[in-house]
Each structure stands twice: as structure tokens, then as C-alpha cells.
N, C-alpha and C. Protein backbone atom coordinates (compact mmCIF):
# COMPACT_ATOMS: atom_id res chain seq x y z
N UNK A 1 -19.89 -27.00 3.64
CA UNK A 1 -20.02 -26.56 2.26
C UNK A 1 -20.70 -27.66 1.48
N UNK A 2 -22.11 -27.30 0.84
CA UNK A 2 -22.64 -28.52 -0.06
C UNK A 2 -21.95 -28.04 -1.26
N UNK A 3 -21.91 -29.41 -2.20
CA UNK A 3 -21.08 -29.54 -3.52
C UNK A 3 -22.35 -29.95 -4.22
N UNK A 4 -21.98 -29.39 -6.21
CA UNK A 4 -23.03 -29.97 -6.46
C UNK A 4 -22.17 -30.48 -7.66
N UNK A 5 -22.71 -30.76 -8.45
CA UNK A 5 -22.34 -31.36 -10.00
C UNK A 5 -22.31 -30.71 -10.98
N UNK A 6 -22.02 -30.81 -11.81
CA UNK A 6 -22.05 -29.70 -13.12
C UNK A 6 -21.41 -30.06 -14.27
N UNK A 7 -22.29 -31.03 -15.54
CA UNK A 7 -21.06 -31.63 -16.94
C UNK A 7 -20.69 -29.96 -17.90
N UNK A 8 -19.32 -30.48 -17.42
CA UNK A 8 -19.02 -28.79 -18.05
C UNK A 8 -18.27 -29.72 -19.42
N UNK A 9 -19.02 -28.46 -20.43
CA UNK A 9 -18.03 -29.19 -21.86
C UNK A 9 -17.53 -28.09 -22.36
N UNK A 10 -16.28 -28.17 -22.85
CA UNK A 10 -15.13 -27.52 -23.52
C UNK A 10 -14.21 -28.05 -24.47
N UNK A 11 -13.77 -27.14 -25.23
CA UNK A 11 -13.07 -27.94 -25.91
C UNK A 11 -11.64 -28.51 -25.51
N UNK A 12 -11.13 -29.27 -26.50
CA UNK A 12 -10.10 -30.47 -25.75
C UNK A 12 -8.92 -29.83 -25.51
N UNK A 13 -8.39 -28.81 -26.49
CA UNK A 13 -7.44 -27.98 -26.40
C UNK A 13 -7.74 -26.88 -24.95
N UNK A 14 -8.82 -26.56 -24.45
CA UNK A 14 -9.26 -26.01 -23.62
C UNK A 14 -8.41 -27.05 -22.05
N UNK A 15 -9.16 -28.33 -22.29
CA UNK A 15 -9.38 -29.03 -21.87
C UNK A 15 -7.36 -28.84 -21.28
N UNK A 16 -6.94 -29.19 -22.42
CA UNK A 16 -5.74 -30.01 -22.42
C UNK A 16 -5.03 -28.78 -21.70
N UNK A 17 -5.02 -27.52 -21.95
CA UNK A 17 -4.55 -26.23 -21.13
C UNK A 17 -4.30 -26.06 -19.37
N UNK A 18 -6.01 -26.81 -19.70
CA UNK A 18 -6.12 -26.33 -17.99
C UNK A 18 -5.77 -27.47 -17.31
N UNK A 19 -5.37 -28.91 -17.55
CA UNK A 19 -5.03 -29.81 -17.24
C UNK A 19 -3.35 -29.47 -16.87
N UNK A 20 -3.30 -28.94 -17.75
CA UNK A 20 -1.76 -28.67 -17.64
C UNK A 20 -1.23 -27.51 -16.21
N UNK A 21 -1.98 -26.36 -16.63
CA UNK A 21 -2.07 -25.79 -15.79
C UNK A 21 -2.03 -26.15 -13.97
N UNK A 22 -3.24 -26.94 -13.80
CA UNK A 22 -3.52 -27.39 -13.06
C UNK A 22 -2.94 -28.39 -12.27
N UNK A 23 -1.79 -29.49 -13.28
CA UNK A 23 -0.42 -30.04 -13.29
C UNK A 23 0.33 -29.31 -12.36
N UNK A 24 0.59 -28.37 -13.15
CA UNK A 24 1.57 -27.29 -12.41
C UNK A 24 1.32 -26.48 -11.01
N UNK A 25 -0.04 -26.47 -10.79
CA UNK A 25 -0.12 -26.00 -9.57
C UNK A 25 0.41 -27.03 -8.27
N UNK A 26 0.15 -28.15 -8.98
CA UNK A 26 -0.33 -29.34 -8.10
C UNK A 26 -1.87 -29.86 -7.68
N UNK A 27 -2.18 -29.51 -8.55
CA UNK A 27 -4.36 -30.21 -7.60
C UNK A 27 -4.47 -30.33 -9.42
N UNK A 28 -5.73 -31.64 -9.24
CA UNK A 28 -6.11 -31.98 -10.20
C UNK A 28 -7.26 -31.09 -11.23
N UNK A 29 -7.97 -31.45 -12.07
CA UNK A 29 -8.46 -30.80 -12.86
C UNK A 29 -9.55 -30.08 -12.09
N UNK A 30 -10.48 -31.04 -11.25
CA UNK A 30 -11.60 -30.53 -10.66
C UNK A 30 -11.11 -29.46 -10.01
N UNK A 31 -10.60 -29.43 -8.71
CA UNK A 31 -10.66 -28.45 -8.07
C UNK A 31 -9.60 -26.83 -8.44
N UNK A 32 -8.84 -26.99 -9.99
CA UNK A 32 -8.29 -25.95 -10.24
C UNK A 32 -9.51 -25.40 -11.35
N UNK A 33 -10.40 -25.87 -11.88
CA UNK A 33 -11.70 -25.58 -12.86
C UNK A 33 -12.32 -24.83 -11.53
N UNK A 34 -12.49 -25.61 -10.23
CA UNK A 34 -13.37 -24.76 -9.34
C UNK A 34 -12.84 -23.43 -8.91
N UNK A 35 -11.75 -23.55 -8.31
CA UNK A 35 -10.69 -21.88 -8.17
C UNK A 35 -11.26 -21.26 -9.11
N UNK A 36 -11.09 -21.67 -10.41
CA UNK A 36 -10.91 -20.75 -11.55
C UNK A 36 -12.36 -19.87 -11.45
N UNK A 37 -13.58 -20.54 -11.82
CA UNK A 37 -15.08 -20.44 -11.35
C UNK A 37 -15.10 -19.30 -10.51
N UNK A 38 -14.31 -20.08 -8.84
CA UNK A 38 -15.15 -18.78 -7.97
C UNK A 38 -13.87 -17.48 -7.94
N UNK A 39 -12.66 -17.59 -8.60
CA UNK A 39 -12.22 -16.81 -8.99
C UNK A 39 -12.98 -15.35 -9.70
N UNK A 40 -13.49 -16.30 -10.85
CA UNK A 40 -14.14 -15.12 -11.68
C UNK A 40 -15.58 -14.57 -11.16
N UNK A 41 -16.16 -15.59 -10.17
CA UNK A 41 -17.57 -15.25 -9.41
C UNK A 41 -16.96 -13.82 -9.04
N UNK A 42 -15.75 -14.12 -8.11
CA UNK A 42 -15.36 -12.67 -6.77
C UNK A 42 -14.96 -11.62 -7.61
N UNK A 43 -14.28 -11.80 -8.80
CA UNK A 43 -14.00 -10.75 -9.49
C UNK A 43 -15.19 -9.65 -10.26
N UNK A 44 -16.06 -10.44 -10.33
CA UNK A 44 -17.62 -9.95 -11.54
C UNK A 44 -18.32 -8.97 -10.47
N UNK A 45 -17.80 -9.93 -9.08
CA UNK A 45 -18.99 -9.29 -8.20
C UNK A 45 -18.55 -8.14 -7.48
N UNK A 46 -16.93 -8.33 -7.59
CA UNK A 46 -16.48 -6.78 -7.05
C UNK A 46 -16.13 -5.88 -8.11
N UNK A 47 -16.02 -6.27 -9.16
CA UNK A 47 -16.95 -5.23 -9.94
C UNK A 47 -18.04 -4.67 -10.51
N UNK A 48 -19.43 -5.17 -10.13
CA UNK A 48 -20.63 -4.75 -10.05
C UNK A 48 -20.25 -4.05 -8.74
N UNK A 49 -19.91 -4.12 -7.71
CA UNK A 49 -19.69 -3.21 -6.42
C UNK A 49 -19.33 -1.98 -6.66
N UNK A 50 -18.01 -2.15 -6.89
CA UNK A 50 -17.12 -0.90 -7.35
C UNK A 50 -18.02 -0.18 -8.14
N UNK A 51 -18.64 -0.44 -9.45
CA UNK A 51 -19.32 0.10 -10.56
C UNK A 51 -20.40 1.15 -9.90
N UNK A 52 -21.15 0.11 -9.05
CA UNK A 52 -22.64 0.84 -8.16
C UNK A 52 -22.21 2.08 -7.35
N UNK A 53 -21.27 1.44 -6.45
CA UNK A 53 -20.67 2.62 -5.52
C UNK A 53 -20.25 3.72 -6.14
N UNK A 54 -19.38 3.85 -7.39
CA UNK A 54 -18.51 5.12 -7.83
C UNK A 54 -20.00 5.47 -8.63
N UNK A 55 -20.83 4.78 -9.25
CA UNK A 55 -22.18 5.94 -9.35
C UNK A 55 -22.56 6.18 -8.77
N UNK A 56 -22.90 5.83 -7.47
CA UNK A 56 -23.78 6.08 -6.38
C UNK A 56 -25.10 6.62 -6.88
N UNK A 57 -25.35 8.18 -7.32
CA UNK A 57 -27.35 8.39 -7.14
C UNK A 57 -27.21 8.64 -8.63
N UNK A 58 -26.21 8.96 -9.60
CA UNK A 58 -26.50 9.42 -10.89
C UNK A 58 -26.96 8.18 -11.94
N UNK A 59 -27.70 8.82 -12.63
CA UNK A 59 -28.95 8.25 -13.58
C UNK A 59 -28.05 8.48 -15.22
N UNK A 60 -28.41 7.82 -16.02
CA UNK A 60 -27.71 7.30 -17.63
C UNK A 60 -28.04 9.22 -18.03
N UNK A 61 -29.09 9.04 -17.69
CA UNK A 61 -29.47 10.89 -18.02
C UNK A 61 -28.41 12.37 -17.93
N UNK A 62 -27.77 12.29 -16.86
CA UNK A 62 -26.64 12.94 -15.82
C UNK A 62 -25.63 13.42 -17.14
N UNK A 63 -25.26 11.72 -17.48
CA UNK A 63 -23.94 11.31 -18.14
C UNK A 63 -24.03 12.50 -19.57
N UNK A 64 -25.38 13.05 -19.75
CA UNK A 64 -25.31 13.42 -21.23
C UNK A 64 -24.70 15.32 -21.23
N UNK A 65 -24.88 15.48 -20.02
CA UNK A 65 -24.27 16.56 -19.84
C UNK A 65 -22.61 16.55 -19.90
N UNK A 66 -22.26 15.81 -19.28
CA UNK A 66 -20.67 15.37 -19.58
C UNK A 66 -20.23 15.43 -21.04
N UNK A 67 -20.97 14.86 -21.42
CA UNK A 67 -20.67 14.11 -22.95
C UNK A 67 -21.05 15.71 -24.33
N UNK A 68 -21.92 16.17 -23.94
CA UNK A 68 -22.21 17.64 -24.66
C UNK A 68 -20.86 18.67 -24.25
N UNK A 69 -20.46 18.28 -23.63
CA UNK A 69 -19.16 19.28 -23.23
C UNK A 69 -17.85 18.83 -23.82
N UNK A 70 -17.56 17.43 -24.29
CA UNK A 70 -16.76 16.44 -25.21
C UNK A 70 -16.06 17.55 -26.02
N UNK A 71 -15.18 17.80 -26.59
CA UNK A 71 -14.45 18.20 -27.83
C UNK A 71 -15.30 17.61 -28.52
N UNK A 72 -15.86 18.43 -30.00
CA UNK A 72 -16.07 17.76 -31.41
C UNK A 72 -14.85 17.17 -32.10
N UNK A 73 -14.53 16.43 -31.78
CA UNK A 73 -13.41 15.51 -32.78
C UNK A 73 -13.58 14.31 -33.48
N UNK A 74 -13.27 13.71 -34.94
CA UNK A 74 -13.27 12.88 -34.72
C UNK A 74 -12.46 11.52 -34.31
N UNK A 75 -13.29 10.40 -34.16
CA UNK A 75 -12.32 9.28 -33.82
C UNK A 75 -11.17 9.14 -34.18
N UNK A 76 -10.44 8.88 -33.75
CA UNK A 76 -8.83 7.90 -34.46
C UNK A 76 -9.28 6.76 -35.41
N UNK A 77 -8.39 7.13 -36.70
CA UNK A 77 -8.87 5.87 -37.54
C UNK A 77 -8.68 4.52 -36.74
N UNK A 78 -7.86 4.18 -36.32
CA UNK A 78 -8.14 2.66 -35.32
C UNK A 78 -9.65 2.58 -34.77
N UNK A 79 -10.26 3.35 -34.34
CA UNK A 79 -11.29 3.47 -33.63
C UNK A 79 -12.62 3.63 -34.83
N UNK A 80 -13.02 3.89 -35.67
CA UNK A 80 -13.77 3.85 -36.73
C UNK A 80 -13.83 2.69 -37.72
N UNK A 81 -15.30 2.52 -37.41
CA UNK A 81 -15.54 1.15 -38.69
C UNK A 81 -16.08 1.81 -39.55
């Protein structure tokens, strides 16, 4: 496995979180910042997967037929700016 470098800046309260965190696991700052990283790499990328697959061949176009069939209602005030 090559390693590379990377000045990551955050803030100190950030800082001071994941230190802590990272305390608690037991491993120091670096390599619980790196977990965290390819944590969220595997997560992004199995969901671009998931996303592609459950569309499989349908086009943004498809979707408007769905959406013409919608109830006319409107929003929930929570939901309206």
C-alpha cells in the first residue's frame, strides 16, 4: 500500500472531537482521520452503485410520467418556503 500526504485543515473544535474520539478507540489521530476518509470513500461509492443499478436503462425523461400521475396537492406547510 503506497501512502501519501495530505495538510488537512479543520477547525480546532473539529480537531479537538476527533482527537477525542480517536482517544477512545485507541489509535491516534492519523489513522482514525484515515478510517474515517475511506469510510466515507466505501459509503459514496456504494451508493453511486446502488443508485445506477436500481435505475438501470431509465432516462430523467421516464420519471415525468410518474410524476403527472402525483395527486395535485399541496405541500405541507413544513415543506414550503
Amino acid at each position: 500500500m503506497s501512502k501519501s500526504t495530505y495538510p488537512l485543515k479543520r477547525p480546532a473544535s473539529v480537531k479537538k472531537a476527533a482527537a477525542g474520539l480517536a482517544a477512545s478507540d485507541g489509535v491516534s489521530l492519523n489513522p482514525f482521520i484515515a478510517a474515517a476518509v475511506a469510510e466515507k470513500v466505501g459509503c459514496l461509492r456504494t451508493a453511486r452503485e446502488f443508485l445506477r443499478e436500481r435505475a438501470g436503462t431509465a432516462k430523467p425523461k421516464d420519471m415525468l410520467k410518474f410524476l403527472r400521475r402525483a395527486p395535485k396537492i399541496p405541500a405541507p406547510a413544513k415543506d414550503q418556503r
